[in-house]
Protein backbone atom coordinates (compact mmCIF):
# COMPACT_ATOMS: atom_id res chain seq x y z
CA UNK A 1 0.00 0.00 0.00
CA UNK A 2 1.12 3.52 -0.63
CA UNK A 3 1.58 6.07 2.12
CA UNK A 4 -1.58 8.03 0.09
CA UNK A 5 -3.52 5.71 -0.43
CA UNK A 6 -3.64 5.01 3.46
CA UNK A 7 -4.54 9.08 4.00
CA UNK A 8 -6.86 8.55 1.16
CA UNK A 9 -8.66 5.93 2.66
CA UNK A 10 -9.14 7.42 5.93
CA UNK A 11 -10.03 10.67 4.42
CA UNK A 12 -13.32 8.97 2.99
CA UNK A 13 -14.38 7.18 6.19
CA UNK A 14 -13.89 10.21 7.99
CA UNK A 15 -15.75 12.04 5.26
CA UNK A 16 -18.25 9.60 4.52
CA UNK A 17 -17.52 9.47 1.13
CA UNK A 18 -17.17 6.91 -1.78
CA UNK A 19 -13.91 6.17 -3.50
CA UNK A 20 -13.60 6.28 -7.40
CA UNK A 21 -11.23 3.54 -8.75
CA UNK A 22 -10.93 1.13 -12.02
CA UNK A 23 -8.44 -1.27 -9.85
CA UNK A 24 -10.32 -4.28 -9.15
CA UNK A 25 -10.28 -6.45 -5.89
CA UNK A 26 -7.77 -9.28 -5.43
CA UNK A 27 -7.75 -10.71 -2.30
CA UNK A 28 -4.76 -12.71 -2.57
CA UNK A 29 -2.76 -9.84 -3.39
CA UNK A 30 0.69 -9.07 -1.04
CA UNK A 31 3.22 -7.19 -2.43
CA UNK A 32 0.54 -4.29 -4.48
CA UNK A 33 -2.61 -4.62 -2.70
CA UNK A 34 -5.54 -2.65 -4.57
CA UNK A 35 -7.43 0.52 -3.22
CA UNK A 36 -10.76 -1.59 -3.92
CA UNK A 37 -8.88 -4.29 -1.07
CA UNK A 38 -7.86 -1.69 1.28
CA UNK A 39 -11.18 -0.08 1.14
CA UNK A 40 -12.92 -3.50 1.89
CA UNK A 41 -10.56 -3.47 4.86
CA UNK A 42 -11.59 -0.68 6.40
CA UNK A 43 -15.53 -0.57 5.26
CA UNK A 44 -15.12 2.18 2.85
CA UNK A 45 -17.47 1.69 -0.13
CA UNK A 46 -15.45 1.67 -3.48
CA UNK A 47 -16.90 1.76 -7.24
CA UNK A 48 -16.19 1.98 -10.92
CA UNK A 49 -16.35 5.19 -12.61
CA UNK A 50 -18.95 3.61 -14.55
CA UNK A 51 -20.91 2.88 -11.41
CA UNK A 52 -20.49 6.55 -10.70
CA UNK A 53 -21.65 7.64 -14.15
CA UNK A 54 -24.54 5.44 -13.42
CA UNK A 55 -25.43 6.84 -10.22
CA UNK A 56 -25.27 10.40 -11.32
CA UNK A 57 -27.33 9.63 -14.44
CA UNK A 58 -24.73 11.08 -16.39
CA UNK A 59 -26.54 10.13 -19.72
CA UNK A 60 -24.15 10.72 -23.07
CA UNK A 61 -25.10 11.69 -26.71
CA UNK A 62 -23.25 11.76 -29.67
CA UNK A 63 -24.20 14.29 -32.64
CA UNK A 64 -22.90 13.26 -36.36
CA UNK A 65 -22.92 16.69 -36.70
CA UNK A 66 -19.91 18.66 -34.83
């Protein structure tokens, strides 16, 4: 784990906040353990930007014409 990630982590529980991340969870990780496993650790809810997109319903167009 990163010294930042550690801060980061404890700045959302604190906070109450949700972190942002595209790592995925690997629980038999050691040497580079994920933000999604560190956040698990500590019950801090993690999720996808796409999750995030989702709940914001962020909705996207695209015009032919630009």
């Amino acid at each position: 784990m990163k010294v930042a990630e550690g801060w980061l982590v404890a700045y959302v529980k604190h906070s109450n906040r949700i972190v942002v991340t595209l790592e995925e969870s690997a629980p038999d990780a050691k040497r580079k353990v994920p933000l999604v496993n560190i956040c698990n650790a500590f019950g801090v809810q993690a999720i996808t930007p796409y999750e995030m997109l989702r709940r914001l319903c962020v909705q996207l167009t695209w015009s032919p014409n630009f």
